[in-house]
N, C-alpha and C. Protein backbone atom coordinates (compact mmCIF):
# COMPACT_ATOMS: atom_id res chain seq x y z
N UNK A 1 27.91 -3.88 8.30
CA UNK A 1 26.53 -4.15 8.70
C UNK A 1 25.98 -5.24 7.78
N UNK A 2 25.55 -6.25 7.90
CA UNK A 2 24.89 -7.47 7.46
C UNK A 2 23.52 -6.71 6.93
N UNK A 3 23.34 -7.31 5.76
CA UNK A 3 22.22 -7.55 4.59
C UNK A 3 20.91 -6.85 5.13
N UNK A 4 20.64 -7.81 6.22
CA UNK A 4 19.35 -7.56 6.93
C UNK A 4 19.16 -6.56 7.56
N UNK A 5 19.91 -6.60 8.53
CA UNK A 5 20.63 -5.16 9.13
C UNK A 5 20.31 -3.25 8.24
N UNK A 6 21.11 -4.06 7.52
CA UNK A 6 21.02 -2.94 6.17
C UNK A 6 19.21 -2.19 6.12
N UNK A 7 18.97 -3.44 5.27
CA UNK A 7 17.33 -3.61 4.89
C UNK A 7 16.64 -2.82 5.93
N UNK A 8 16.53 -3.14 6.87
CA UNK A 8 15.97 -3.09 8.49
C UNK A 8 16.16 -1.53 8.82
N UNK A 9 17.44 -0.97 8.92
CA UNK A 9 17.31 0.58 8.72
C UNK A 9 16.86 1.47 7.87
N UNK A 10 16.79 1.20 6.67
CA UNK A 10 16.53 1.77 5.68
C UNK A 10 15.24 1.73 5.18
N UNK A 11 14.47 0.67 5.87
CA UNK A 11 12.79 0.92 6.24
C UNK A 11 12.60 1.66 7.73
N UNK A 12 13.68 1.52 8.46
CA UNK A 12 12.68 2.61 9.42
C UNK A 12 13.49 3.80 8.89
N UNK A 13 14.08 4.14 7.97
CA UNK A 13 14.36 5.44 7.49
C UNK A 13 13.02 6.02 6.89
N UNK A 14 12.69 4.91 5.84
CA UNK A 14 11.13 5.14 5.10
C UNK A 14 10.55 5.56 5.98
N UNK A 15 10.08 4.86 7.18
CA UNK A 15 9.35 5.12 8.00
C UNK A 15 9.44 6.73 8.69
N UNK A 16 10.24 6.55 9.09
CA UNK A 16 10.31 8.12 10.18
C UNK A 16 10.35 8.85 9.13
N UNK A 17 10.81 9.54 8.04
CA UNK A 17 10.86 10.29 7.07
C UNK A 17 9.51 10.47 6.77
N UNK A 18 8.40 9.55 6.55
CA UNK A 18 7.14 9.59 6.58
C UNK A 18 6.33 10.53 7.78
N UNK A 19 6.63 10.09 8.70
CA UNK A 19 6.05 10.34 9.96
C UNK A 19 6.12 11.88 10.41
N UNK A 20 7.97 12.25 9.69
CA UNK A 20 7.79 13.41 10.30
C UNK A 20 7.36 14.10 8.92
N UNK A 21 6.90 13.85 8.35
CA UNK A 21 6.92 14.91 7.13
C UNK A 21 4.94 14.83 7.19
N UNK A 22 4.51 14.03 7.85
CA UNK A 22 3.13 13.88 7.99
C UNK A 22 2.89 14.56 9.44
N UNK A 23 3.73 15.06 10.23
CA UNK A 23 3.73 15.87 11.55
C UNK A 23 3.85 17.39 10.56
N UNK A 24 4.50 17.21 9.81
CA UNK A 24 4.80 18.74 9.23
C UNK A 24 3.52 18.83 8.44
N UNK A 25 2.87 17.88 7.95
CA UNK A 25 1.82 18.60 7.00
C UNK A 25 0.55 19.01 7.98
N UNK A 26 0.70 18.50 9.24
CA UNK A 26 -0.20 18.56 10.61
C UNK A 26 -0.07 20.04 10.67
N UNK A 27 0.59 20.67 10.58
CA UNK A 27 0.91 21.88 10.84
C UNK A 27 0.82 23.13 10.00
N UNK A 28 0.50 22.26 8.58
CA UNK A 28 0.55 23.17 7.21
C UNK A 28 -0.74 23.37 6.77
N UNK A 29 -1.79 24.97 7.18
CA UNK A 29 -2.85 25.15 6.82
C UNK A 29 -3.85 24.50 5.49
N UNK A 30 -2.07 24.74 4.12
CA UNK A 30 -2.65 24.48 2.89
C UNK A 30 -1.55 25.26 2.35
N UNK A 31 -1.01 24.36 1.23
CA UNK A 31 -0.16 24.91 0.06
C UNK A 31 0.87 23.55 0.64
N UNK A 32 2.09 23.48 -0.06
CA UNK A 32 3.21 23.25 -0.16
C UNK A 32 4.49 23.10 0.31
N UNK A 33 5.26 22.29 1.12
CA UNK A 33 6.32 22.23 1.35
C UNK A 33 7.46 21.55 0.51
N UNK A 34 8.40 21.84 0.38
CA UNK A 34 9.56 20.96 -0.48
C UNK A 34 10.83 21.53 -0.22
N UNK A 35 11.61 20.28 0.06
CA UNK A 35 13.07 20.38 0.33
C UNK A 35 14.05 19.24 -0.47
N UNK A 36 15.21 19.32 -1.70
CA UNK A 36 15.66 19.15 -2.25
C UNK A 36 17.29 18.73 -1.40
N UNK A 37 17.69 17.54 -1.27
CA UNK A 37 18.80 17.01 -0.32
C UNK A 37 19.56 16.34 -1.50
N UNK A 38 21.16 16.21 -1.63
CA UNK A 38 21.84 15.53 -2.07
C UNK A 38 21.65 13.83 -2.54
N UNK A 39 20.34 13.48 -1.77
CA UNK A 39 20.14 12.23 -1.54
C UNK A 39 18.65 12.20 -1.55
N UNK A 40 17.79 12.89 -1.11
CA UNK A 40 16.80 12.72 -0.66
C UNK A 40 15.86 13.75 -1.42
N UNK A 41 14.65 13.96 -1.78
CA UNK A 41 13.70 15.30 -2.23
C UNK A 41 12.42 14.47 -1.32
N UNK A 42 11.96 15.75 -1.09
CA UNK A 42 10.79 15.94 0.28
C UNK A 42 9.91 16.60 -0.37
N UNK A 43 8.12 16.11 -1.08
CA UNK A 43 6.99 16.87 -1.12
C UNK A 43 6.17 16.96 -0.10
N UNK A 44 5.66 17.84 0.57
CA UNK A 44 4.42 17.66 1.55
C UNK A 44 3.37 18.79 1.08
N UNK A 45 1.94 18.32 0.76
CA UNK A 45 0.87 18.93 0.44
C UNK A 45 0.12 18.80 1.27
N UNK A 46 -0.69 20.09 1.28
CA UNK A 46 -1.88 20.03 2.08
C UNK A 46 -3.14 20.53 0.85
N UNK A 47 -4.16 20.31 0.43
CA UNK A 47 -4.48 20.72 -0.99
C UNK A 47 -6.22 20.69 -0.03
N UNK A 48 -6.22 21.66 -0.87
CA UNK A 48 -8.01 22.03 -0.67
C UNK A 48 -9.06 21.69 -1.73
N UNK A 49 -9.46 19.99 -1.24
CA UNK A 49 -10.43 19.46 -2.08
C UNK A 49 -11.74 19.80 -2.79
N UNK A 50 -12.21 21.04 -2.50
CA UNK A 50 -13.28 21.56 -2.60
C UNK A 50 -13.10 22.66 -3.55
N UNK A 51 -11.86 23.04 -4.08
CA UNK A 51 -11.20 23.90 -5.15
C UNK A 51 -10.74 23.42 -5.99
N UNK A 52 -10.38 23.75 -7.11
CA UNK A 52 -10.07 23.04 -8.48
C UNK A 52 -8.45 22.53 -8.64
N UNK A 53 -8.72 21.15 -8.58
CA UNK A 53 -7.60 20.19 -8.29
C UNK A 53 -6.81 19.85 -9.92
N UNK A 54 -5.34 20.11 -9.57
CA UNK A 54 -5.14 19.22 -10.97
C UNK A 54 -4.36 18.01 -10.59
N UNK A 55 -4.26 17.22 -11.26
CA UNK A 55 -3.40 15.86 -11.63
C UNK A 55 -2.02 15.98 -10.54
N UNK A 56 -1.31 15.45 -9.62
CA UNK A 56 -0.47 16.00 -9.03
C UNK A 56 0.85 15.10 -9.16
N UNK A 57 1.85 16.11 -9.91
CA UNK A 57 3.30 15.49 -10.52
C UNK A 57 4.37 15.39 -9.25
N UNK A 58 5.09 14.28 -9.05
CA UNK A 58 6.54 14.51 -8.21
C UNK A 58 7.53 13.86 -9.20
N UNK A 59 8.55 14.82 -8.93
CA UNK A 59 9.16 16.03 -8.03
C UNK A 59 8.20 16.83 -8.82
N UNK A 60 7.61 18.09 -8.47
CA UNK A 60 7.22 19.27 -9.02
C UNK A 60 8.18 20.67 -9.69
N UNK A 61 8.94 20.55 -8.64
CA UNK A 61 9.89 21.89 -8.99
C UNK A 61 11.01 21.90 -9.89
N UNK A 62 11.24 20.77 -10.18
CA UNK A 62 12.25 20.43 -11.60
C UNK A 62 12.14 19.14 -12.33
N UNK A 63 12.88 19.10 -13.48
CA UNK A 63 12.52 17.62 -14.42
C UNK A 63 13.27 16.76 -13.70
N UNK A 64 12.93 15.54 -13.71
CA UNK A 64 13.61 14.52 -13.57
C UNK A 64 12.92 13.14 -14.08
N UNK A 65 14.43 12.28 -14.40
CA UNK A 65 14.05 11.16 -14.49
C UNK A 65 12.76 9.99 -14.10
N UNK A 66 13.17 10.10 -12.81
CA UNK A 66 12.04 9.32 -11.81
C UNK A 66 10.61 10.49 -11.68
N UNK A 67 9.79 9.63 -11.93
CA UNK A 67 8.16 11.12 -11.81
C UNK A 67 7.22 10.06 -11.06
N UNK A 68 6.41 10.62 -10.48
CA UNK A 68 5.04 10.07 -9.59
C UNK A 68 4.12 10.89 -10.08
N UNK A 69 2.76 9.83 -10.50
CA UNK A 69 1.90 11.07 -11.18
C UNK A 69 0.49 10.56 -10.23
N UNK A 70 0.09 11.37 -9.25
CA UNK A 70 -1.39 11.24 -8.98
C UNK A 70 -2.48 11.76 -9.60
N UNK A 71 -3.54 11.21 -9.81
CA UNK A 71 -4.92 11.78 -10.70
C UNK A 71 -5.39 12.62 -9.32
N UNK A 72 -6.33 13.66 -10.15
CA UNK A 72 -7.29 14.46 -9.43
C UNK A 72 -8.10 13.79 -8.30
N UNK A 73 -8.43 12.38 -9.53
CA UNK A 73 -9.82 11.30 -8.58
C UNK A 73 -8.91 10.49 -7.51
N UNK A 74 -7.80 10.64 -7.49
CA UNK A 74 -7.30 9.91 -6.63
C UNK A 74 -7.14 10.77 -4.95
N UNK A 75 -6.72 12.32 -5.45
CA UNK A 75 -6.93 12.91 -4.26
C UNK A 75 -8.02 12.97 -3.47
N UNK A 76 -9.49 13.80 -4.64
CA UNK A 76 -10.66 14.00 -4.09
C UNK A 76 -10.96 12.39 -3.19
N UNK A 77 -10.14 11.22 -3.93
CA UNK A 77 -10.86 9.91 -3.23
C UNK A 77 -10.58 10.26 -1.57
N UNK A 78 -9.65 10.42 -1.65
CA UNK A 78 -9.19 10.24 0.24
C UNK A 78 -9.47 11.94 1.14
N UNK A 79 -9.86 12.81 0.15
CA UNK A 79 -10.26 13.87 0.94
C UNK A 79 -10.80 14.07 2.25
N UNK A 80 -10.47 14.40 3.53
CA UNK A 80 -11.11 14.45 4.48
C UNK A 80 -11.44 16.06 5.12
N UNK A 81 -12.55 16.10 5.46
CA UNK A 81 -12.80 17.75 5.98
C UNK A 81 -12.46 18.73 4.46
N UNK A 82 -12.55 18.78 3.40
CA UNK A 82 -12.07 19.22 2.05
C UNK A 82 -10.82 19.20 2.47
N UNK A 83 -9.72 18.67 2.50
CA UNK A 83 -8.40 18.72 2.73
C UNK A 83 -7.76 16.86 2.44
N UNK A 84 -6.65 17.30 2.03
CA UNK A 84 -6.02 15.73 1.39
C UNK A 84 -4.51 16.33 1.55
N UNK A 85 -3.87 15.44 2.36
CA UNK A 85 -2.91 15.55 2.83
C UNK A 85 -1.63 14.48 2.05
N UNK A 86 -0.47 14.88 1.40
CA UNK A 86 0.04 13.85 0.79
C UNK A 86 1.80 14.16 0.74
N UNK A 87 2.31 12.88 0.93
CA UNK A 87 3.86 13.05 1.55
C UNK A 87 4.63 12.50 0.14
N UNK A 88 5.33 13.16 0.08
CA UNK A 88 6.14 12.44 -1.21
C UNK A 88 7.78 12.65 -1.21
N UNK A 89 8.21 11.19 -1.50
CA UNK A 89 9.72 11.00 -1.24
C UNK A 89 10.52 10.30 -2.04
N UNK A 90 11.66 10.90 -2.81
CA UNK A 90 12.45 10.46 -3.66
C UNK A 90 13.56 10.33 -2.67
N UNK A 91 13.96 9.11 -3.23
CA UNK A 91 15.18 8.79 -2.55
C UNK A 91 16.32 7.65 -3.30
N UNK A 92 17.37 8.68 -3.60
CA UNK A 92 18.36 8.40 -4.68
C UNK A 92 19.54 7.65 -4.60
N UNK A 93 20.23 7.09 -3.38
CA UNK A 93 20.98 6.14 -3.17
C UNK A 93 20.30 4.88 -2.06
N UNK A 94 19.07 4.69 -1.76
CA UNK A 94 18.69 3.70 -0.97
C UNK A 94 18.25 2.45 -1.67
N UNK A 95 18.27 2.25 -2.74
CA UNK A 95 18.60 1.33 -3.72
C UNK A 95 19.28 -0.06 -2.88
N UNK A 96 20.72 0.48 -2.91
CA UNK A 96 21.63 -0.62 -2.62
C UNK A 96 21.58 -1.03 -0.69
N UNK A 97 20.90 -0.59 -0.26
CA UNK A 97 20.17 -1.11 0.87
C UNK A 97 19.09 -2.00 1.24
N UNK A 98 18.37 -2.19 0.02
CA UNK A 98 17.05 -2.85 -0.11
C UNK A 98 17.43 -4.46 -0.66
N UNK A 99 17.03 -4.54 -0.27
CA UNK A 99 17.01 -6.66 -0.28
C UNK A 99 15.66 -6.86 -1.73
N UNK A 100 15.88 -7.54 -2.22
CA UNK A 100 14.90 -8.44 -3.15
C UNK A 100 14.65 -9.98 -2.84
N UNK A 101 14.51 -9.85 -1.88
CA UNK A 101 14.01 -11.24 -0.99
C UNK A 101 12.76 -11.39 -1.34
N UNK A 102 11.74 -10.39 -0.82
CA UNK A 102 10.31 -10.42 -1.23
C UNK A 102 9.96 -10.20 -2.60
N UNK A 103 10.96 -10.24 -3.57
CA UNK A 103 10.75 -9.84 -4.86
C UNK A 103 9.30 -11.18 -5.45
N UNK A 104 8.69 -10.26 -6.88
CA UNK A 104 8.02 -11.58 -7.23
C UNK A 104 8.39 -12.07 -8.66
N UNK A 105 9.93 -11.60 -8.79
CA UNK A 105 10.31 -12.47 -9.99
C UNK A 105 11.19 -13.77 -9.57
N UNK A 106 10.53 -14.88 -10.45
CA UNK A 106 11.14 -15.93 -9.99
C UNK A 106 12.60 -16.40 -10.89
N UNK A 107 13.53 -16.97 -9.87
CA UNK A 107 15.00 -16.57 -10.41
C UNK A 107 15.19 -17.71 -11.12
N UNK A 108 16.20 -17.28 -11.80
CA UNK A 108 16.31 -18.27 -12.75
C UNK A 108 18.21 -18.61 -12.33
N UNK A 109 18.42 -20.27 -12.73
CA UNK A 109 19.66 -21.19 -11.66
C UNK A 109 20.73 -20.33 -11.30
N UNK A 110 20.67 -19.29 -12.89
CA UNK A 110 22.54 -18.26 -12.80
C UNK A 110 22.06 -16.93 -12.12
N UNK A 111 20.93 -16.58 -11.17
CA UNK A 111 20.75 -15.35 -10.76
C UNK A 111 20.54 -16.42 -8.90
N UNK A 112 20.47 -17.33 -8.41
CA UNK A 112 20.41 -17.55 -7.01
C UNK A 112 21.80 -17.39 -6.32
N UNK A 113 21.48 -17.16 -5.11
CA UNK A 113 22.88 -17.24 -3.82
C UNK A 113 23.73 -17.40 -4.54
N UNK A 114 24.97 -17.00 -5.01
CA UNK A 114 26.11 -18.44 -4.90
C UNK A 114 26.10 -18.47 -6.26
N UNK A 115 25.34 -18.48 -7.37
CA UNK A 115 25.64 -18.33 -8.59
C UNK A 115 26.49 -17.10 -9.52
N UNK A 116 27.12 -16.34 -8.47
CA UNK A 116 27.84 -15.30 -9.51
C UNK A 116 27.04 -14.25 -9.98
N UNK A 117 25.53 -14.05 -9.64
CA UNK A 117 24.80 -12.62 -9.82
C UNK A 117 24.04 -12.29 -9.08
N UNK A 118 23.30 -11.59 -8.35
CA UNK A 118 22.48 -11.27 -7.75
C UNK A 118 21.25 -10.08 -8.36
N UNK A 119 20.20 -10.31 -7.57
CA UNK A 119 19.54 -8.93 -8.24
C UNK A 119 19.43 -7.77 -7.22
N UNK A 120 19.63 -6.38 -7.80
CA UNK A 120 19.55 -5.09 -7.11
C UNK A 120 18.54 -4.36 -7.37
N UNK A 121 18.04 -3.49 -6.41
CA UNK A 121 17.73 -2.70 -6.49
C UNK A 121 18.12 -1.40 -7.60
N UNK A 122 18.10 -1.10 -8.95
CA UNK A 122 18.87 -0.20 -9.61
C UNK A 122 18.23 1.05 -10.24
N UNK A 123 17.27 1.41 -8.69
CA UNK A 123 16.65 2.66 -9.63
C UNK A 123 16.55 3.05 -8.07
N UNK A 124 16.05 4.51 -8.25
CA UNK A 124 15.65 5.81 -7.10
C UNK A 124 14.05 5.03 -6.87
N UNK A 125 14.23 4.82 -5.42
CA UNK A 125 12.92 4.81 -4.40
C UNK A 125 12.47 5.73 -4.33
N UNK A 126 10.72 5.87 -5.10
CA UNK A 126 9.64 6.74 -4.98
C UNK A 126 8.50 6.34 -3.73
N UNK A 127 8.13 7.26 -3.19
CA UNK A 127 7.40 6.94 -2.07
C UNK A 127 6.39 7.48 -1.98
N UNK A 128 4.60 7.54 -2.11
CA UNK A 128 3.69 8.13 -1.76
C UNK A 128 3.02 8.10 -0.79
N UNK A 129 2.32 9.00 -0.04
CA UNK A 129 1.71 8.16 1.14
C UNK A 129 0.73 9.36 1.01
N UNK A 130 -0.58 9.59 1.16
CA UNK A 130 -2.32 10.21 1.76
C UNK A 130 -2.51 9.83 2.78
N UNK A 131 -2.95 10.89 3.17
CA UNK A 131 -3.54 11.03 4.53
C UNK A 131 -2.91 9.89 5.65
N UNK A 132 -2.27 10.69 6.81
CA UNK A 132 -1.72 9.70 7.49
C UNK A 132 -3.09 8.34 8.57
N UNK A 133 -2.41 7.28 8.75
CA UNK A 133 -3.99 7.12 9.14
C UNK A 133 -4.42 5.62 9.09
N UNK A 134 -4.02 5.83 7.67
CA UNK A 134 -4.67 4.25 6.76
C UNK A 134 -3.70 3.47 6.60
N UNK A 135 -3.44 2.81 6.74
CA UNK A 135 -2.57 1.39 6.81
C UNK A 135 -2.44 0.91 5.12
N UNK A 136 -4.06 0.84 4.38
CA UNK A 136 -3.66 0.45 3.07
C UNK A 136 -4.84 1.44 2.51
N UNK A 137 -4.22 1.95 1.23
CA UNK A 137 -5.08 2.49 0.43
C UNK A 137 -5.65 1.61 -0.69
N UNK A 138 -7.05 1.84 -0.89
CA UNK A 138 -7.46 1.44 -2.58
C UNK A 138 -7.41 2.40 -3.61
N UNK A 139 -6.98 2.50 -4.21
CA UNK A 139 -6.96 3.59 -5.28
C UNK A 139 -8.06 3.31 -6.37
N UNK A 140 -8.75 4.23 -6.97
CA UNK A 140 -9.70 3.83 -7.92
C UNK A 140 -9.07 4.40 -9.31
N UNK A 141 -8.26 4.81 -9.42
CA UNK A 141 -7.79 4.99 -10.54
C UNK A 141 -5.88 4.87 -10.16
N UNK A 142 -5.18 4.15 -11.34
CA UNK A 142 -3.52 3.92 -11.12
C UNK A 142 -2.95 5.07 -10.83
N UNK A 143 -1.70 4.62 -9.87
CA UNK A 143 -0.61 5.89 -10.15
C UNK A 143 0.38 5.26 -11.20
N UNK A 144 0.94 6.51 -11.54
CA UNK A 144 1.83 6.38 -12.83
C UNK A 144 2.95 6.83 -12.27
N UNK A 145 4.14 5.89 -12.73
CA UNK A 145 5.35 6.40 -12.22
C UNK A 145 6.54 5.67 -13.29
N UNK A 146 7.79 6.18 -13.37
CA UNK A 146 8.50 6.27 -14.19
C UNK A 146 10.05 5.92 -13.36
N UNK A 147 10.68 4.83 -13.24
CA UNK A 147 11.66 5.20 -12.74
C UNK A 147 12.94 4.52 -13.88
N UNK A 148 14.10 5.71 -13.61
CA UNK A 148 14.83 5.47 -14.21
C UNK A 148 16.24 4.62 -13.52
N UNK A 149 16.52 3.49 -14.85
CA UNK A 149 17.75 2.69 -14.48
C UNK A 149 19.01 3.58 -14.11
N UNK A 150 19.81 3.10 -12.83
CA UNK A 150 20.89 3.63 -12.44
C UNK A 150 22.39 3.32 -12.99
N UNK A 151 22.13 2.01 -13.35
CA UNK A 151 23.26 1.28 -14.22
C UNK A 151 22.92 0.81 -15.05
């Protein structure tokens, strides 16, 4: 499968993985879903904004390397109906699928085409997404995230 090709599935992987895990939180009164895959870890929250919120860590259920950290003010920001809905996705070999085409480091002569190196992708894809809906979020306060080198 060619480069692009590659790239091209592995965003509509992002994609549908999103979609259905935002169909599943459609369905989830409130509390927690999580599923742990060879490849893949799945958070889906449904959290009740109007009750005492803390700081919200991924993965939650064990340590790891790679972490996603949302603030409190970041949930209450997108709260709708007291409820804040939020999808979260680690994903541990999709690395070497991803293109750095759109990257914004500019290369230097021994890292272009054809020069004998290229740049990779060399860490686990973290993924957040609130409330399905919005196309782009503003955040008023950063997320914090941590990812660790693979090689």
């Amino acid at each position: 499968m060619r480069t692009t090709d590659q790239s091209r599935s592995a965003s509509l992987l992002l994609d549908a993985m999103e979609k259905g895990a935002f169909l599943l939180a459609n369905n989830i009164y409130e509390g927690r879903f999580s599923d742990r895959a060879p490849n893949v870890d799945l958070e889906v929250y449904v959290l009740n904004t109007e009750a005492d919120l803390q700081d919200l860590t991924f993965p939650h259920s064990y340590d790891s390397d790679s972490v996603l950290q949302l603030s409190t003010a970041t949930l209450q920001q997108y709260s709708s109906n007291g409820q804040v809905k939020i999808v979260l996705s680690l994903y541990k070999n999709l690395g070497s699928f991803l293109t750095t085409n759109n990257s914004s480091l500019r290369l230097e002569a021994g890292f272009v085409s054809g020069g004998g190196r290229s740049l990779a992708v060399n860490s686990h894809v973290i993924a957040a997404s609130v409330n399905k809906g919005s196309n782009r979020v503003f955040l008023s306060e950063p997320v914090v995230f941590t990812l660790r080198h693979l090689q």
